[in-house]
PDB file of N, CA and C in Angstrom:
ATOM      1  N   UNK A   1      12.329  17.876  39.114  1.00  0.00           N
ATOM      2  CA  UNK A   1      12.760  16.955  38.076  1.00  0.00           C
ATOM      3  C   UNK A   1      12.617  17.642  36.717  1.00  0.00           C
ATOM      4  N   UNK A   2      13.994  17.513  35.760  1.00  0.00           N
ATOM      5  CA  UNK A   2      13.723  17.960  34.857  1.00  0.00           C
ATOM      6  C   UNK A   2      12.829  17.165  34.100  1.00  0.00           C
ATOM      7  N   UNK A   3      12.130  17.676  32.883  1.00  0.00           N
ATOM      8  CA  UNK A   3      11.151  16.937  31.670  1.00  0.00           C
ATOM      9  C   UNK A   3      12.496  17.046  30.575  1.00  0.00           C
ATOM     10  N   UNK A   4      12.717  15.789  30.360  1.00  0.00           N
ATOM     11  CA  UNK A   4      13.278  16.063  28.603  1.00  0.00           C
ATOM     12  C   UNK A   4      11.976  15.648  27.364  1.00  0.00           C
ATOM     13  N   UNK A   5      12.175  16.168  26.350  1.00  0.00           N
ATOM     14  CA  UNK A   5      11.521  16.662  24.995  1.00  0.00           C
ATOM     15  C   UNK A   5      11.919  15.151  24.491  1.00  0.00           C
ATOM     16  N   UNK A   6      11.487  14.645  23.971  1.00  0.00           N
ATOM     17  CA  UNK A   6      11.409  13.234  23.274  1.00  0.00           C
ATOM     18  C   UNK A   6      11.053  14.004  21.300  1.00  0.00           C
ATOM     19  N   UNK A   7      12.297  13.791  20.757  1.00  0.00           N
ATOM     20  CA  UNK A   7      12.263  14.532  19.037  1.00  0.00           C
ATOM     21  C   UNK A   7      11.303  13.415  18.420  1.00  0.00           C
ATOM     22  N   UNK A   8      10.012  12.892  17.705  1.00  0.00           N
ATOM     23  CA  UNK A   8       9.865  11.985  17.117  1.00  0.00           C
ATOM     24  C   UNK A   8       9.554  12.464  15.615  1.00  0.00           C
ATOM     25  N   UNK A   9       9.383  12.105  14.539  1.00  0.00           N
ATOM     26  CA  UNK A   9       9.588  12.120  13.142  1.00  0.00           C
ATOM     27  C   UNK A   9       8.210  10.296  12.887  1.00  0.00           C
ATOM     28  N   UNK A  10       8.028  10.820  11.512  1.00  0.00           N
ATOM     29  CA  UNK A  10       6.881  10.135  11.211  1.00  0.00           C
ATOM     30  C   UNK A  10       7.363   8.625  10.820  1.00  0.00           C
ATOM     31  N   UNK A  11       6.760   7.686  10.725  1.00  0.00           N
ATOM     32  CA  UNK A  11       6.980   6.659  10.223  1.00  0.00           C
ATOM     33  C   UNK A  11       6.128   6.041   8.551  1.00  0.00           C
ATOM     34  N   UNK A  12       6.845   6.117   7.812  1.00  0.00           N
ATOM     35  CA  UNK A  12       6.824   6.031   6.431  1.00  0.00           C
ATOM     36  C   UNK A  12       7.042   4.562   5.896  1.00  0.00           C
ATOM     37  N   UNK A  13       6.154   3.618   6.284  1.00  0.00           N
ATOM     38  CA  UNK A  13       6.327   2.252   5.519  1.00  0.00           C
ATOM     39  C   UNK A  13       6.925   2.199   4.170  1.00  0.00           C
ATOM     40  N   UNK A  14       6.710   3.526   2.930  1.00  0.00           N
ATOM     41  CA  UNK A  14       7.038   3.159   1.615  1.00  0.00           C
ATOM     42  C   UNK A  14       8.739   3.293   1.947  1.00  0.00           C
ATOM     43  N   UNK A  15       9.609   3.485   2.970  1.00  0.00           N
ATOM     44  CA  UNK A  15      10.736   3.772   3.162  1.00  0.00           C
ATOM     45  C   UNK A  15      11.334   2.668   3.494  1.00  0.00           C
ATOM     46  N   UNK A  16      10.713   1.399   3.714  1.00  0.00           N
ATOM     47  CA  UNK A  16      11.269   0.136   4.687  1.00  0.00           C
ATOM     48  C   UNK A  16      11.256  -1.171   3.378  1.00  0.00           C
ATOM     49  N   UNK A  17      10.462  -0.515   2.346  1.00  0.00           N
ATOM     50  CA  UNK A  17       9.794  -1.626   1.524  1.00  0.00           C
ATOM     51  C   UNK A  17      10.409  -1.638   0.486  1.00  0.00           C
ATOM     52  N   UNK A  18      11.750  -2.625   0.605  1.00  0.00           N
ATOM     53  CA  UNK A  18      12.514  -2.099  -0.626  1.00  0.00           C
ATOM     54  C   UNK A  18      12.884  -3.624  -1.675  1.00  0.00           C
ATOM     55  N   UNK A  19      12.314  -4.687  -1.429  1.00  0.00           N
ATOM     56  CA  UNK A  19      12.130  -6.019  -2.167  1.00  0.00           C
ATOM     57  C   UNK A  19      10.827  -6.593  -2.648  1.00  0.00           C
ATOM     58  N   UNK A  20      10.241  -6.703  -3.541  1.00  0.00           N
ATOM     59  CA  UNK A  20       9.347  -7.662  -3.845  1.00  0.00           C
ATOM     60  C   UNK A  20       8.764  -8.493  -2.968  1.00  0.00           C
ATOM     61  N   UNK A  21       9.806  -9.225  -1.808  1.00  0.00           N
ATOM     62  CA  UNK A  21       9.179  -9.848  -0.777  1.00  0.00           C
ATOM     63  C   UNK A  21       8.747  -9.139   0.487  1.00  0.00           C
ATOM     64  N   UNK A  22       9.485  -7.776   0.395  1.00  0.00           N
ATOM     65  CA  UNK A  22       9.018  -7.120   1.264  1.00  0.00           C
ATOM     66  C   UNK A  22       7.656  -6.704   1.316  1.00  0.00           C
ATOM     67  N   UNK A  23       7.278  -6.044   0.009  1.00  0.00           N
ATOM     68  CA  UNK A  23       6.039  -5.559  -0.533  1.00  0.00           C
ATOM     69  C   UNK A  23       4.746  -6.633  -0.451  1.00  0.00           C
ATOM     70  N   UNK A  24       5.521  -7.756  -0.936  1.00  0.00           N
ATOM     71  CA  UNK A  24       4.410  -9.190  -0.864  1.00  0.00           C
ATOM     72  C   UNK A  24       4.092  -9.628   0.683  1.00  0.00           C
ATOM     73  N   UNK A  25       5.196  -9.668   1.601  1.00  0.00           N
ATOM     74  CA  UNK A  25       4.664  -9.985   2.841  1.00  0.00           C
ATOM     75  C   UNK A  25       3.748  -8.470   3.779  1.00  0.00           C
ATOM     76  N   UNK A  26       3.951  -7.356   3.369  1.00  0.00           N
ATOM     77  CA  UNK A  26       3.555  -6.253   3.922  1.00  0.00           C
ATOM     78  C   UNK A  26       1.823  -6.209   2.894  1.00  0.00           C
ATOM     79  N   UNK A  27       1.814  -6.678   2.567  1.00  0.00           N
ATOM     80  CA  UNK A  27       0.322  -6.825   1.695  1.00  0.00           C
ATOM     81  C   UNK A  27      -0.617  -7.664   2.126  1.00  0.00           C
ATOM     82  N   UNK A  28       0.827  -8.796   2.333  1.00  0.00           N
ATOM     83  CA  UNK A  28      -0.351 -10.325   2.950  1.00  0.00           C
ATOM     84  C   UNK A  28      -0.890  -9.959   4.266  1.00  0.00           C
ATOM     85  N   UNK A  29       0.295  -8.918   5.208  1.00  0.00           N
ATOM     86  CA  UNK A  29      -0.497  -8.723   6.856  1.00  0.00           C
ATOM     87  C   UNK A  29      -1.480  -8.035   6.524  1.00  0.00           C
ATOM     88  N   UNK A  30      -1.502  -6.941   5.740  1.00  0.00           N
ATOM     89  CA  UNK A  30      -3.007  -5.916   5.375  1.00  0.00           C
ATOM     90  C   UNK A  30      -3.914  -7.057   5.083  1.00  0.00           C
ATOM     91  N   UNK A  31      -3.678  -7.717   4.254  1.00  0.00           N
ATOM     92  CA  UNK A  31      -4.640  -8.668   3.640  1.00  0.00           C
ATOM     93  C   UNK A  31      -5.942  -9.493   5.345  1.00  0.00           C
ATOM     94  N   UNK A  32      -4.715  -9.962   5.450  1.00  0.00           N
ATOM     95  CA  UNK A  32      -5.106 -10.887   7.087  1.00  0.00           C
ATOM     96  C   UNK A  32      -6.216  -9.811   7.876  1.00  0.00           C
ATOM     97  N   UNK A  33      -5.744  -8.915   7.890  1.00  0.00           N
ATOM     98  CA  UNK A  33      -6.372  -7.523   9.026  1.00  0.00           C
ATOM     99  C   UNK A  33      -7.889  -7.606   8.307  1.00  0.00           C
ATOM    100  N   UNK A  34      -8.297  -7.901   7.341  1.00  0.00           N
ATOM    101  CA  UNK A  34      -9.592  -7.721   7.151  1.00  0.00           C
ATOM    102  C   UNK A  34     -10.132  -6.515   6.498  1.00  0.00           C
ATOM    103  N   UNK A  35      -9.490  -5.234   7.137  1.00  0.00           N
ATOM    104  CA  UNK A  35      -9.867  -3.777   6.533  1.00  0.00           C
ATOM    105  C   UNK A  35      -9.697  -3.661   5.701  1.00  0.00           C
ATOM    106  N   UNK A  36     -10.788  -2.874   4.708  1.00  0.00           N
ATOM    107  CA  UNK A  36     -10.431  -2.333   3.377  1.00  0.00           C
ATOM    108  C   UNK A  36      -9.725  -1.089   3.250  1.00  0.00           C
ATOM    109  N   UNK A  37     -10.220  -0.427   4.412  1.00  0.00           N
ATOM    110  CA  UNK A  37      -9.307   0.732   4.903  1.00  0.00           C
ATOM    111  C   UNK A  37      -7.634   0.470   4.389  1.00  0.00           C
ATOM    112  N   UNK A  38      -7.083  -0.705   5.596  1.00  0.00           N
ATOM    113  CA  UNK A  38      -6.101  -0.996   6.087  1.00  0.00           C
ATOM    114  C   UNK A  38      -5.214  -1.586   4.386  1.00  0.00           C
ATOM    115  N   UNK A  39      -5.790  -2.458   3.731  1.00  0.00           N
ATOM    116  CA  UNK A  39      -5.344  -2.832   3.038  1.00  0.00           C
ATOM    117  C   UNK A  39      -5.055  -1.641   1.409  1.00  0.00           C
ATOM    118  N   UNK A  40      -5.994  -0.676   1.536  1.00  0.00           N
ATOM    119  CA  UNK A  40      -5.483  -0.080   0.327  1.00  0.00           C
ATOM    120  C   UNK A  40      -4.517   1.171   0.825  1.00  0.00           C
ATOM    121  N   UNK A  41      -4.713   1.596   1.967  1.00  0.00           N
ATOM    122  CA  UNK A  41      -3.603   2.174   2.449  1.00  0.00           C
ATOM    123  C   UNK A  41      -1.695   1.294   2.093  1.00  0.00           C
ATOM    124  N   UNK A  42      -2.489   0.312   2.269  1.00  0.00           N
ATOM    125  CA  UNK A  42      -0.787  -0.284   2.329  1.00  0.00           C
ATOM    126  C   UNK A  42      -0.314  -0.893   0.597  1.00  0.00           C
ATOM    127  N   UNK A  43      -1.470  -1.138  -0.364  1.00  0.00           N
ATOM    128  CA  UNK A  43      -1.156  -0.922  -1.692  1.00  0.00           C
ATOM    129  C   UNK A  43      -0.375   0.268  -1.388  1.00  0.00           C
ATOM    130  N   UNK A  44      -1.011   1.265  -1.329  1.00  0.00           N
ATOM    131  CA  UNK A  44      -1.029   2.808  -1.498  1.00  0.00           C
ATOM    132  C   UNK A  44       0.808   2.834  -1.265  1.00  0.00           C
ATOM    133  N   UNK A  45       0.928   2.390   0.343  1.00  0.00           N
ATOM    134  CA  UNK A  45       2.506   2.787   0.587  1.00  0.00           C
ATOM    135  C   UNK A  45       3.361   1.777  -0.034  1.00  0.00           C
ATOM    136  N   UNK A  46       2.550   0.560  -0.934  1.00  0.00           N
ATOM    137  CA  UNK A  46       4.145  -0.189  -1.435  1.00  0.00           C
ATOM    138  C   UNK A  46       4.145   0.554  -3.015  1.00  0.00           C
ATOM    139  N   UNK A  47       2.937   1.287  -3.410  1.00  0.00           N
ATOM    140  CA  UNK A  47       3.041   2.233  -4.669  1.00  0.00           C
ATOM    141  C   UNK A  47       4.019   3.393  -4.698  1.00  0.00           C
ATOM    142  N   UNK A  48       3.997   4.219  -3.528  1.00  0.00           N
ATOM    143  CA  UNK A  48       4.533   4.813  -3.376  1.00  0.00           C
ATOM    144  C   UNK A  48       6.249   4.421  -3.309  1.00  0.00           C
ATOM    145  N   UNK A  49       6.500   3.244  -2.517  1.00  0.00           N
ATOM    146  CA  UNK A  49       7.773   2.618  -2.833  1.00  0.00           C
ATOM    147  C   UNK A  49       8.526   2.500  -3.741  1.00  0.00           C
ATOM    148  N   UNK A  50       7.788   1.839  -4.716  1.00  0.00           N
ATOM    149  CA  UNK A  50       8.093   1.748  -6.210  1.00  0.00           C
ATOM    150  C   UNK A  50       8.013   3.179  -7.125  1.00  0.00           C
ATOM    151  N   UNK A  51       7.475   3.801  -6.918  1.00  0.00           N
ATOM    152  CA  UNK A  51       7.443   5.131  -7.666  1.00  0.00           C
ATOM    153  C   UNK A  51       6.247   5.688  -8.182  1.00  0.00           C
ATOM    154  N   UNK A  52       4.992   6.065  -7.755  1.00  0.00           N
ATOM    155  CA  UNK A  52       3.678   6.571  -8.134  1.00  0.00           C
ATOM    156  C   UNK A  52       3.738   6.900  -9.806  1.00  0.00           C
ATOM    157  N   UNK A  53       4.479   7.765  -9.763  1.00  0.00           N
ATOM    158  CA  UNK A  53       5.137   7.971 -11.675  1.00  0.00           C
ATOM    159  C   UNK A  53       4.510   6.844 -12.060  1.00  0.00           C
ATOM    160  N   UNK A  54       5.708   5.967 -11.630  1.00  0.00           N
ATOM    161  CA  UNK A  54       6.239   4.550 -12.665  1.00  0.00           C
ATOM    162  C   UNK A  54       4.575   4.218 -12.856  1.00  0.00           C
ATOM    163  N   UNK A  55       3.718   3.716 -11.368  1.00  0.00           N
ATOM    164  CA  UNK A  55       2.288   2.916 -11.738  1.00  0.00           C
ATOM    165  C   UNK A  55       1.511   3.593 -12.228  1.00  0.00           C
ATOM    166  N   UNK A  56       1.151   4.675 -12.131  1.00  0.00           N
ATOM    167  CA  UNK A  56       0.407   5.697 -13.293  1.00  0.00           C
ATOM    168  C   UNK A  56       0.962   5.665 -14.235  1.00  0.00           C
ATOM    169  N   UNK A  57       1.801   5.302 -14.785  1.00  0.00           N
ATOM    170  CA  UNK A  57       2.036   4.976 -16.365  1.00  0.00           C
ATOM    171  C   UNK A  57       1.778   3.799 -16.702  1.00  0.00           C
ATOM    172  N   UNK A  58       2.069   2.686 -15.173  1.00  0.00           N
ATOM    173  CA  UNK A  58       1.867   1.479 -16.066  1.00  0.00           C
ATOM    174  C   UNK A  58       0.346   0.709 -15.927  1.00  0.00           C
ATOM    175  N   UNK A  59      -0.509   1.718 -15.461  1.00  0.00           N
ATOM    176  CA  UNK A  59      -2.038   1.343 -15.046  1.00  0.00           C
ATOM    177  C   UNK A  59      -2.863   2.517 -15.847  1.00  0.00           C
ATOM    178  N   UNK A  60      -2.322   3.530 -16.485  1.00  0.00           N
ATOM    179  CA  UNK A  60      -2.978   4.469 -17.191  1.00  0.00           C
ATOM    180  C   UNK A  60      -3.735   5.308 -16.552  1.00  0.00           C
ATOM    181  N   UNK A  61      -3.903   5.008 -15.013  1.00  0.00           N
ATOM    182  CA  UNK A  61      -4.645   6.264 -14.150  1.00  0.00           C
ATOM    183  C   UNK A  61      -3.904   7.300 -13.614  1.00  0.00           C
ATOM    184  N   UNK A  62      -4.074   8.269 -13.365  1.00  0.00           N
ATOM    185  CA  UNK A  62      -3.811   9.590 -12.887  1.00  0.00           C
ATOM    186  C   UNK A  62      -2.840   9.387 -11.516  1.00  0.00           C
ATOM    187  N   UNK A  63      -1.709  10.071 -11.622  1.00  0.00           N
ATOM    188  CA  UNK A  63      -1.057   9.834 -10.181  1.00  0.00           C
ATOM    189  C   UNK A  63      -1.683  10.534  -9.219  1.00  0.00           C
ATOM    190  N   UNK A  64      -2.338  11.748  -9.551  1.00  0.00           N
ATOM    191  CA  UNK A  64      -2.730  12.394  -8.808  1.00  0.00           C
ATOM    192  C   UNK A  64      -3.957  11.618  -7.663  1.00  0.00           C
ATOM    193  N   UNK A  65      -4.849  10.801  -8.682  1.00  0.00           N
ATOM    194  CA  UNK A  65      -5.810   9.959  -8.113  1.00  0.00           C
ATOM    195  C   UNK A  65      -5.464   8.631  -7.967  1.00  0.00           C
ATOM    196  N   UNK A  66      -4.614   8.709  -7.903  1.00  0.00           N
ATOM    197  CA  UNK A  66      -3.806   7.023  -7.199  1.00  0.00           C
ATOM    198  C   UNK A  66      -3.710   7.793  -5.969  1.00  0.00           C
ATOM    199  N   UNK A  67      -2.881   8.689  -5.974  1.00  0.00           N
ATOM    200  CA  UNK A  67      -2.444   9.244  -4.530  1.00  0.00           C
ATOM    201  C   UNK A  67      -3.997   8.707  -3.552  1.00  0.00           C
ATOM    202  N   UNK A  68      -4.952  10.125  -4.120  1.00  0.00           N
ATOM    203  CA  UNK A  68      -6.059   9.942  -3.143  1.00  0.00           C
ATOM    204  C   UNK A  68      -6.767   8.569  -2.693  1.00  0.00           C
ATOM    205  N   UNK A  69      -7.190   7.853  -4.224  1.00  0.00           N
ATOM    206  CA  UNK A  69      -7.659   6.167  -3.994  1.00  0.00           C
ATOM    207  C   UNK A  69      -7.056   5.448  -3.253  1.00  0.00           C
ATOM    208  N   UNK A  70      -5.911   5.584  -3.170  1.00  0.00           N
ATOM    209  CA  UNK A  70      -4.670   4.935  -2.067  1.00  0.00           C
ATOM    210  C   UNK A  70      -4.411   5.795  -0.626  1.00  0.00           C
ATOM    211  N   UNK A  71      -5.230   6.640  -0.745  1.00  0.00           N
ATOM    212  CA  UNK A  71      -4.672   7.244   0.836  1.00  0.00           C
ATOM    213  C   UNK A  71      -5.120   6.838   1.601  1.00  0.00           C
ATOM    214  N   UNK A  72      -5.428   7.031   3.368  1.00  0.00           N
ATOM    215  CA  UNK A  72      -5.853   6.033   4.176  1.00  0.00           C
ATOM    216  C   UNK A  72      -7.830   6.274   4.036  1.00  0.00           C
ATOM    217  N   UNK A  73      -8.233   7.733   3.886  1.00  0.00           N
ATOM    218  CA  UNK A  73      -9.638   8.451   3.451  1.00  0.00           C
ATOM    219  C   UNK A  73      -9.990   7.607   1.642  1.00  0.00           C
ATOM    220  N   UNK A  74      -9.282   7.082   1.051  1.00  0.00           N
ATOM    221  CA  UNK A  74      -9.276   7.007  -0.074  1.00  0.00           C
ATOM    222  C   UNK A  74     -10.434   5.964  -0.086  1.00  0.00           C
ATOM    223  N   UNK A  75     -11.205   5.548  -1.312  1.00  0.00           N
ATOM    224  CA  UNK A  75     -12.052   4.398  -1.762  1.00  0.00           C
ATOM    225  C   UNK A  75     -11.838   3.808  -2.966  1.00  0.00           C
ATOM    226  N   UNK A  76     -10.570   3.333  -3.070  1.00  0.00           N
ATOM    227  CA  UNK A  76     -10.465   2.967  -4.913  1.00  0.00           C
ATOM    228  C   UNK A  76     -11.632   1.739  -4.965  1.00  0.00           C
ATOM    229  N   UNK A  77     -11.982   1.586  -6.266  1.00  0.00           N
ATOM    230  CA  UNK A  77     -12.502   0.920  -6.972  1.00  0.00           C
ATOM    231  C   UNK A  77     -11.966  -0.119  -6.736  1.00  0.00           C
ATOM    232  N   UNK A  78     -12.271  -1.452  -6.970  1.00  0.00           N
ATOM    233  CA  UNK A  78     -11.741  -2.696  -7.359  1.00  0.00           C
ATOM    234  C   UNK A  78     -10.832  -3.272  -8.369  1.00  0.00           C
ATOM    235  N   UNK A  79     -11.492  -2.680  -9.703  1.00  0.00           N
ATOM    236  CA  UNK A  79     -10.434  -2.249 -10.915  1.00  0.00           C
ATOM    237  C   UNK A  79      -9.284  -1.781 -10.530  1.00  0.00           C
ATOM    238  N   UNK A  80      -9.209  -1.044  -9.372  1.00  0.00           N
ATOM    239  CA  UNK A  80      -8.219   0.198  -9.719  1.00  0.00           C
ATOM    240  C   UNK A  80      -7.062  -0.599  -8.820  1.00  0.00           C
ATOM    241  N   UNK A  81      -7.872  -1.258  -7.387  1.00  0.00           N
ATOM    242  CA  UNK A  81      -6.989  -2.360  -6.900  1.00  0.00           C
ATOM    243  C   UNK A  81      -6.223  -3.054  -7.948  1.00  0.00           C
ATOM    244  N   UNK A  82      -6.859  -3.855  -8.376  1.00  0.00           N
ATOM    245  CA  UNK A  82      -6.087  -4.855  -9.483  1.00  0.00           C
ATOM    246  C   UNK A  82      -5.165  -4.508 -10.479  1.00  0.00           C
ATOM    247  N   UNK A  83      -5.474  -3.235 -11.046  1.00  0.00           N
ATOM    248  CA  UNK A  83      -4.492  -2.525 -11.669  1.00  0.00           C
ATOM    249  C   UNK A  83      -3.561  -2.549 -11.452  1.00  0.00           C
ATOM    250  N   UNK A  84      -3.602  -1.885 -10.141  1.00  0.00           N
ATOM    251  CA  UNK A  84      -2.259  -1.362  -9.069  1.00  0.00           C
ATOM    252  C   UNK A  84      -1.335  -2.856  -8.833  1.00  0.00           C
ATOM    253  N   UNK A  85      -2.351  -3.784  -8.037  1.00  0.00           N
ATOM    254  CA  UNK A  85      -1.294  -4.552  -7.880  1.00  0.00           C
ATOM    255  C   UNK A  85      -0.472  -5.557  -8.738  1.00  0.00           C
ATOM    256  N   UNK A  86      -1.680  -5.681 -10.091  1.00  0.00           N
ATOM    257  CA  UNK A  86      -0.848  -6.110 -11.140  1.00  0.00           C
ATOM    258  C   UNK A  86       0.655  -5.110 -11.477  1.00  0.00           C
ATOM    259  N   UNK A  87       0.441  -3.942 -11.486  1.00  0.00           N
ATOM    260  CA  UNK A  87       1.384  -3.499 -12.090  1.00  0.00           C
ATOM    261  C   UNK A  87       2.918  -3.384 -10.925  1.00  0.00           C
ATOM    262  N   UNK A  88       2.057  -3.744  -9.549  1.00  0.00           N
ATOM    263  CA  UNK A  88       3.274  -3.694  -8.603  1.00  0.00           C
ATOM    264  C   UNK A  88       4.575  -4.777  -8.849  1.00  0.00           C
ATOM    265  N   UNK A  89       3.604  -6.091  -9.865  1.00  0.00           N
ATOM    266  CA  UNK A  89       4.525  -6.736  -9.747  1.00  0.00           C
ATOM    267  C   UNK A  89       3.859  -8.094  -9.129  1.00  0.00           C
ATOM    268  N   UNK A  90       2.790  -7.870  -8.199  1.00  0.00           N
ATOM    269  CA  UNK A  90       2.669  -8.447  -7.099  1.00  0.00           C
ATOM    270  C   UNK A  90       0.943  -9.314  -7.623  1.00  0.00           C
ATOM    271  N   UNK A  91       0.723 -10.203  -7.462  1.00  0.00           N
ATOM    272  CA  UNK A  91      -0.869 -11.014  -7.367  1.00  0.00           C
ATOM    273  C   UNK A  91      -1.296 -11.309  -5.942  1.00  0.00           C
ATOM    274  N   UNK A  92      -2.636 -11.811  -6.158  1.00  0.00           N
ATOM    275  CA  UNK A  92      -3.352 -11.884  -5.332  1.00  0.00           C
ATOM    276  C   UNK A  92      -3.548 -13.496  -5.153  1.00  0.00           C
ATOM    277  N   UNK A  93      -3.348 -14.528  -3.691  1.00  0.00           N
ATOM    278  CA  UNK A  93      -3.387 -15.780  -3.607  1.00  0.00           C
ATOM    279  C   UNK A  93      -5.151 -16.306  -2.785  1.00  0.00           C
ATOM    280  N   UNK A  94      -5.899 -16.536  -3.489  1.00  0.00           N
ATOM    281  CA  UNK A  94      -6.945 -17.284  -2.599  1.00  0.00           C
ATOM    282  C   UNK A  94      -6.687 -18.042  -1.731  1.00  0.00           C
ATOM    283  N   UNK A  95      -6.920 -18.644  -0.560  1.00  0.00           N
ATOM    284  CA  UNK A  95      -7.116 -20.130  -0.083  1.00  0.00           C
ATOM    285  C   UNK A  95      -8.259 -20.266   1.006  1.00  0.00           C
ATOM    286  N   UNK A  96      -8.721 -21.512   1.082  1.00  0.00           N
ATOM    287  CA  UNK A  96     -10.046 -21.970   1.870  1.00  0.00           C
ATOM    288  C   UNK A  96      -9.559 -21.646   3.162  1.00  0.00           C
ATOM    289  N   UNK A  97     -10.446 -20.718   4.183  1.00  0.00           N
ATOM    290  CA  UNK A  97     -10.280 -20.167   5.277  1.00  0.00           C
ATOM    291  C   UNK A  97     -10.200 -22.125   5.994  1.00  0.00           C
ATOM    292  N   UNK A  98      -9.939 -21.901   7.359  1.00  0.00           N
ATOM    293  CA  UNK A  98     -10.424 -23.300   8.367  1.00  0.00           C
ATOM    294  C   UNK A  98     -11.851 -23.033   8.641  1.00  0.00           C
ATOM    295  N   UNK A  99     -12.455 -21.961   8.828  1.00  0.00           N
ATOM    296  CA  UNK A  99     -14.005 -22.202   9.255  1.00  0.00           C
ATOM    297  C   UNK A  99     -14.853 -23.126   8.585  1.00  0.00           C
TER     298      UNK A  99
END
């Protein structure tokens, strides 16, 4: 039996995320997941969506250290959260869990 080679290529969320609602519902599932990991990774890829440039100019931090604070190894600050997602465009919604 022959084996065929299966070609695969990476999958790039900042490539899929191309509306405001896209970005807002792809935030809220990070959100749900609990991880802090999980969730600034996915700031990270709707930053990248929008243009790293653009939010380092409009948050005054370093693109270079957005990159890293936002990577999946990254630890941004809290500040630096809020920054970001203020400037995405995008807020943050509280509500009373059911527990």
């Amino acid at each position: 039996m022959k084996k065929t080679k299966v070609k695969t290529t990476p999958w790039d969320a900042a490539e899929h995320l191309k509306t405001k609602e896209d970005m807002a519902a792809y935030l809220e599932a990070a959100i749900e997941d609990s991880d802090p990991v999980v969730i600034s990774a996915a700031i990270g890829d709707i930053a990248r969506a929008k243009g790293m440039s653009q939010i380092a100019r409009e948050t005054g931090l370093g693109r270079e250290s957005l990159y890293k604070a936002l990577s999946p190894g990254g630890n941004p600050e809290f500040a630096t959260i809020l920054k970001v997602v203020r400037a995405l465009g995008l807020k943050f919604h509280v509500e009373s869990s059911a527990h």
